[in-house]
N, C-alpha and C. Protein backbone atom coordinates (compact mmCIF):
# COMPACT_ATOMS: atom_id res chain seq x y z
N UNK A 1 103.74 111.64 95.85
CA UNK A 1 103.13 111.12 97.06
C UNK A 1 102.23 112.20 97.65
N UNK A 2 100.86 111.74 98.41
CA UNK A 2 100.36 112.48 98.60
C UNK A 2 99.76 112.10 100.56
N UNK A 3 100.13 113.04 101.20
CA UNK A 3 99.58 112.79 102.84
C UNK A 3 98.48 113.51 103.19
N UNK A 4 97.80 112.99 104.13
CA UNK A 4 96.76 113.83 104.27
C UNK A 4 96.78 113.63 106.00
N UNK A 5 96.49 114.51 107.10
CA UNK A 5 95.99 114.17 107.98
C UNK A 5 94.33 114.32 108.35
N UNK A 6 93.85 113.17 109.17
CA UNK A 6 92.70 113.62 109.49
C UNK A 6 92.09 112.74 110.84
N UNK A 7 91.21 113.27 111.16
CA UNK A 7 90.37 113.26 112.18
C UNK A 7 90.35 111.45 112.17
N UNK A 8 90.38 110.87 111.25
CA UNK A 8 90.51 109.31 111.34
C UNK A 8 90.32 108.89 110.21
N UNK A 9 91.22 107.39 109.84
CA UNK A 9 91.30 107.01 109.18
C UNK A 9 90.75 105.56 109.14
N UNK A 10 89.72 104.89 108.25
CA UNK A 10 89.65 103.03 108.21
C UNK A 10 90.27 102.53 107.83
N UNK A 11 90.75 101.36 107.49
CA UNK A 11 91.41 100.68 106.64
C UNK A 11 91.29 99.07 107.59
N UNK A 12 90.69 98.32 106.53
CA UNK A 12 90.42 96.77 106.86
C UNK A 12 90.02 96.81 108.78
N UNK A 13 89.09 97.15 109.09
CA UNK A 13 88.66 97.01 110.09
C UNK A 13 88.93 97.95 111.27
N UNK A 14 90.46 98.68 111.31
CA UNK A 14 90.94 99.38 112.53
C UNK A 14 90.57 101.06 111.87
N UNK A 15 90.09 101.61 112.93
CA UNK A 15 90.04 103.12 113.01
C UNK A 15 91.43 103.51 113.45
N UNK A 16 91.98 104.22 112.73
CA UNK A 16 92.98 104.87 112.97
C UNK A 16 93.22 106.66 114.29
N UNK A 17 92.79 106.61 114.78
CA UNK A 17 92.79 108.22 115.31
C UNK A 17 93.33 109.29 115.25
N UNK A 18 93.82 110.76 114.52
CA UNK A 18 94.30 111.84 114.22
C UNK A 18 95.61 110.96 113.63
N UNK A 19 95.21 110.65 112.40
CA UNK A 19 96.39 109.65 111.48
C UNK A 19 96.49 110.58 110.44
N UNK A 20 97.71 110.08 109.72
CA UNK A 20 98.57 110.86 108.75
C UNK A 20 98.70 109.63 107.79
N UNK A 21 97.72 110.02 106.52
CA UNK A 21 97.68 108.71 105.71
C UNK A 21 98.55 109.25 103.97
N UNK A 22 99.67 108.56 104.14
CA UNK A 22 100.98 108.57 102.90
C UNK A 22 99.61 107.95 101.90
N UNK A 23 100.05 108.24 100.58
CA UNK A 23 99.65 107.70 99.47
C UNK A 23 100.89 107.74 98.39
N UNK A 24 100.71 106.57 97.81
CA UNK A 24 101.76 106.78 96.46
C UNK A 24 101.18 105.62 95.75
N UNK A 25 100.01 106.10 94.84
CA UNK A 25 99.64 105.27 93.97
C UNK A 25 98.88 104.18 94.48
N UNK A 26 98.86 102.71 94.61
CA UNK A 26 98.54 101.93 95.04
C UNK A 26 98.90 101.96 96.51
N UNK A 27 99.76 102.34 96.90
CA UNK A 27 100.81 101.91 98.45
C UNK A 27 100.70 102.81 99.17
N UNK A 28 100.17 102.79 100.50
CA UNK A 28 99.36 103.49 101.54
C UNK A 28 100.12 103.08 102.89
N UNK A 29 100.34 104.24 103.46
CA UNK A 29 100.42 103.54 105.08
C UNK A 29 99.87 104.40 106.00
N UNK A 30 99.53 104.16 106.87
CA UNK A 30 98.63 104.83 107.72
C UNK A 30 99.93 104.89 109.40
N UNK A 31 99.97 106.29 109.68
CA UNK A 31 100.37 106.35 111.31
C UNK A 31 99.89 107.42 111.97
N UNK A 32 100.24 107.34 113.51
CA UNK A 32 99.99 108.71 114.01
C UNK A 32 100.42 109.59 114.02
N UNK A 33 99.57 110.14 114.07
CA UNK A 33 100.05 112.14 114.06
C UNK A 33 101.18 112.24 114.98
N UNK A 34 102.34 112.90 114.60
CA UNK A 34 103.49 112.99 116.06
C UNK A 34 103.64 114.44 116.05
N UNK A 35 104.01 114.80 114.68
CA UNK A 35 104.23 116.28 114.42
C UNK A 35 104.20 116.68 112.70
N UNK A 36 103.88 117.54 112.84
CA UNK A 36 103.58 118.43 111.43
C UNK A 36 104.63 118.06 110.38
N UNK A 37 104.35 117.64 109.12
CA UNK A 37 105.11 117.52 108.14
C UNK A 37 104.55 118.40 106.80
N UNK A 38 105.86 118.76 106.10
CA UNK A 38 105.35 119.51 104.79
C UNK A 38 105.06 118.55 103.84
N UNK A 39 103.84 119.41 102.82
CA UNK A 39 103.31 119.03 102.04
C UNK A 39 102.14 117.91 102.38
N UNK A 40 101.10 118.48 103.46
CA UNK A 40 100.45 117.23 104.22
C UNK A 40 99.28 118.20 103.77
N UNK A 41 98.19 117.59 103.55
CA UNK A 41 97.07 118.42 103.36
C UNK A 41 95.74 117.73 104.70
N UNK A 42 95.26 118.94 105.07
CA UNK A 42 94.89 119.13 106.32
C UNK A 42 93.69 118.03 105.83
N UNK A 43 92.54 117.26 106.60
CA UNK A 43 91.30 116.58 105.80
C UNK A 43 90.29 116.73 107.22
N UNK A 44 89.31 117.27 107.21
CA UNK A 44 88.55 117.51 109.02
C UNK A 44 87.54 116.91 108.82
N UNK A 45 87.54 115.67 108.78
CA UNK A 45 86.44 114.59 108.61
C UNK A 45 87.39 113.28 108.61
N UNK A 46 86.62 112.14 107.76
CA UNK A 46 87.46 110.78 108.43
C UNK A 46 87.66 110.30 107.03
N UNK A 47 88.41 109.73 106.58
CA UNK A 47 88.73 109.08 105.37
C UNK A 47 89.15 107.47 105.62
N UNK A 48 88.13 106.65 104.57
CA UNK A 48 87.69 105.23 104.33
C UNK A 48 88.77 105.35 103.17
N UNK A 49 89.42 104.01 103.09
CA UNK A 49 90.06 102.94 102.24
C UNK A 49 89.48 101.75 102.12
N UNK A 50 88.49 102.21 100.99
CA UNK A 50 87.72 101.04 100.11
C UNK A 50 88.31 100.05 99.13
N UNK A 51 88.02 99.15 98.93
CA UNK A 51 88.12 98.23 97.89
C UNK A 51 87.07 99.17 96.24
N UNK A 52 88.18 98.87 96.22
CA UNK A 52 87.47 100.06 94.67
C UNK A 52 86.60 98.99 93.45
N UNK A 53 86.63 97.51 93.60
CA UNK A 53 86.22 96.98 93.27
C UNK A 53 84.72 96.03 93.68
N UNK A 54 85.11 96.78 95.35
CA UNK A 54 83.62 96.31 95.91
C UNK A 54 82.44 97.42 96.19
N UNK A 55 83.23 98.52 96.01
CA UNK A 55 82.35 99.88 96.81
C UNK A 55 81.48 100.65 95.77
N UNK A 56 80.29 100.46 96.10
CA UNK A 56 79.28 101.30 94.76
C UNK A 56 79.16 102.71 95.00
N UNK A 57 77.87 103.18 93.98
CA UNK A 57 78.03 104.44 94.44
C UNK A 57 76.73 104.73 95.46
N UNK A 58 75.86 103.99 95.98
CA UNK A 58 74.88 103.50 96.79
C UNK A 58 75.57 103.24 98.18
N UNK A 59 76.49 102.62 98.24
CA UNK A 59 77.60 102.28 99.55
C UNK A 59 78.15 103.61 99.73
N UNK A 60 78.26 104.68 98.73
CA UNK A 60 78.76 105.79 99.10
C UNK A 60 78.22 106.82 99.48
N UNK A 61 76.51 106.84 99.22
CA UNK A 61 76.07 107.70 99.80
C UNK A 61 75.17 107.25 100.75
N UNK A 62 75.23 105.95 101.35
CA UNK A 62 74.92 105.78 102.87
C UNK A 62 76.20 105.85 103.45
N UNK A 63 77.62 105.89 103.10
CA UNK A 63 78.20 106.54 104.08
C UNK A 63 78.41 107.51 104.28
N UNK A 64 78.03 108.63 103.18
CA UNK A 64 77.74 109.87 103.79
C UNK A 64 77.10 110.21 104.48
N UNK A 65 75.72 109.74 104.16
CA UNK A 65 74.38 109.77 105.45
C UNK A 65 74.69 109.77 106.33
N UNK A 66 75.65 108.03 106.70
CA UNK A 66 76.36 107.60 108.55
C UNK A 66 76.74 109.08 108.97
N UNK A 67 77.95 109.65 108.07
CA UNK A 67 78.83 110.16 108.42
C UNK A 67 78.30 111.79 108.79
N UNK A 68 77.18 112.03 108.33
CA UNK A 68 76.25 113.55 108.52
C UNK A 68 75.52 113.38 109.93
N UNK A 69 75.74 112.04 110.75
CA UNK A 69 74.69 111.90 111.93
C UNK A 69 75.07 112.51 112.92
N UNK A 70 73.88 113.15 113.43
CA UNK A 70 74.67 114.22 114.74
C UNK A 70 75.12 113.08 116.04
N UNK A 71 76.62 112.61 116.06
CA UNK A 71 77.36 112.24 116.73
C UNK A 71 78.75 112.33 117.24
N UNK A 72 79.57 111.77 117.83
CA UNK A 72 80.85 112.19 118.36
C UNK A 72 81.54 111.26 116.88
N UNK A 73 82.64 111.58 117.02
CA UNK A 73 83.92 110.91 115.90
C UNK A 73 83.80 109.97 116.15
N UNK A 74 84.15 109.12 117.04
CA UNK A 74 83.94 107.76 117.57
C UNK A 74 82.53 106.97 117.22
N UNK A 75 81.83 107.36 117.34
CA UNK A 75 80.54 107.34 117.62
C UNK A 75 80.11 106.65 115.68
N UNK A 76 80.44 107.96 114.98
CA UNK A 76 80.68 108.05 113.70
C UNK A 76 81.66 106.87 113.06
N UNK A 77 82.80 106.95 113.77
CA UNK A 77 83.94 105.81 113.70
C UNK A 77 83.63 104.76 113.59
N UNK A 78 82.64 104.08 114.30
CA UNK A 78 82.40 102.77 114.71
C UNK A 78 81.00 102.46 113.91
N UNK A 79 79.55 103.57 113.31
CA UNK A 79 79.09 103.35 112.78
C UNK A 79 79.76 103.27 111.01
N UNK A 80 80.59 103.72 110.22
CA UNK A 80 80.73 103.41 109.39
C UNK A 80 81.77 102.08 109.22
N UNK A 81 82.65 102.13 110.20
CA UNK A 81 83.21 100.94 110.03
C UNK A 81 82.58 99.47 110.40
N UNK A 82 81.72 99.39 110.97
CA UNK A 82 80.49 98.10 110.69
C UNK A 82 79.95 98.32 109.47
N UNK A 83 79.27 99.28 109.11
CA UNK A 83 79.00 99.42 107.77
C UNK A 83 80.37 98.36 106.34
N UNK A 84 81.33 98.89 106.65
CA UNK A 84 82.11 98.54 105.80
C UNK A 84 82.49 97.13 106.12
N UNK A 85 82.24 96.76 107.06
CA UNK A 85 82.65 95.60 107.70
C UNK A 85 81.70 94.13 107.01
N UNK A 86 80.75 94.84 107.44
CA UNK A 86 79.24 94.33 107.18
C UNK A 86 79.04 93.82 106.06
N UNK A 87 79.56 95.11 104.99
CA UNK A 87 79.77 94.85 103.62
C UNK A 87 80.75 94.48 102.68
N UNK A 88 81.44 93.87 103.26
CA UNK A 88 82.73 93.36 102.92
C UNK A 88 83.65 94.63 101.63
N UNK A 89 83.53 95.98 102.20
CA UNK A 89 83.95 97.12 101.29
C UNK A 89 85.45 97.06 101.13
N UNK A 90 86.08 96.31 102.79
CA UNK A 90 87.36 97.28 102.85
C UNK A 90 88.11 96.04 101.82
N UNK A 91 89.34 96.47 101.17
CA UNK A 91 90.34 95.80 100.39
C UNK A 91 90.82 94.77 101.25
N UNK A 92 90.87 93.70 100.63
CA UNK A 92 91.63 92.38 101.34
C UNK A 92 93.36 92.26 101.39
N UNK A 93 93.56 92.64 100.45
CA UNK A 93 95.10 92.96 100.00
C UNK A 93 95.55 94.18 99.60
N UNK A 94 96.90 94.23 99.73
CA UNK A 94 97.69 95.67 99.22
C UNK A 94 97.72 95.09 97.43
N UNK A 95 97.00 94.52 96.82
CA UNK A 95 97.23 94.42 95.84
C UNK A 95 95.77 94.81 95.00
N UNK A 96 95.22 95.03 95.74
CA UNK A 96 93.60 95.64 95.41
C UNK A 96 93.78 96.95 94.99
N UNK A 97 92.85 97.45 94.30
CA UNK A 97 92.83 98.67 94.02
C UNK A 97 92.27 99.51 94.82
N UNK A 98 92.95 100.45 95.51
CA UNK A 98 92.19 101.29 97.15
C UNK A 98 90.93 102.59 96.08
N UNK A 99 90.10 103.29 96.69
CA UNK A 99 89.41 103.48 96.60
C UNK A 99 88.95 104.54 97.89
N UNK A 100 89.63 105.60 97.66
CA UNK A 100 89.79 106.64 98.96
C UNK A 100 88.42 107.52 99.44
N UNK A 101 87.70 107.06 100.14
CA UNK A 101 86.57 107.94 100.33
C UNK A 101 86.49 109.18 101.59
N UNK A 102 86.55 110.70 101.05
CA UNK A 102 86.54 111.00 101.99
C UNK A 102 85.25 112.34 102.47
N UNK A 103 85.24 111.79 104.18
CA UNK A 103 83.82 112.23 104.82
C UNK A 103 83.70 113.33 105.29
N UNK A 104 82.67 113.93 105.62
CA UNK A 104 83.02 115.49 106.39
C UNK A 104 81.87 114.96 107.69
């Protein structure tokens, strides 16, 4: 299993804020930060949970672009997640294949 915290997390529409996102393979859960856990790797940017079957590599470097714009987190937050929204990127089901993109 692998955790990461960061500055924010997407997943199907909701921004997550200073979230701590579990991974184990397919199976993801996303919560808030409460307190420090081992084996968490730090991430200081925002990390997208794509549909790995919808997300190109053209979708990936306009969200880097979004994500390089001189703005606040939020700001940033809300422009890539219309983006993904827009584009029907994020996974519909936990049975999709996720597709972890992450931003600085």
């Amino acid at each position: 299993m692998k955790r990461y915290l960061a500055h924010a997390v997407l997943d199907r529409g909701v921004i997550h804020y200073t979230a701590l996102l579990s991974v184990d393979g397919n199976e993801m859960s996303i919560e808030p930060f409460e307190r420090e856990t081992s084996s968490t790797e730090f991430f200081p940017g925002i990390i997208i949970i794509a549909s790995s079957e919808a997300v190109t590599s053209p979708d990936k470097d306009e969200l880097a672009a979004v994500a390089s714009t001189p703005a606040t987190l939020r700001q940033r937050s809300a422009l890539l997640n219309d983006y993904m929204t827009r584009h029907n990127l994020y996974r519909k089901s936990d049975t999709e294949s996720p597709e972890i993109i992450f931003l600085k």
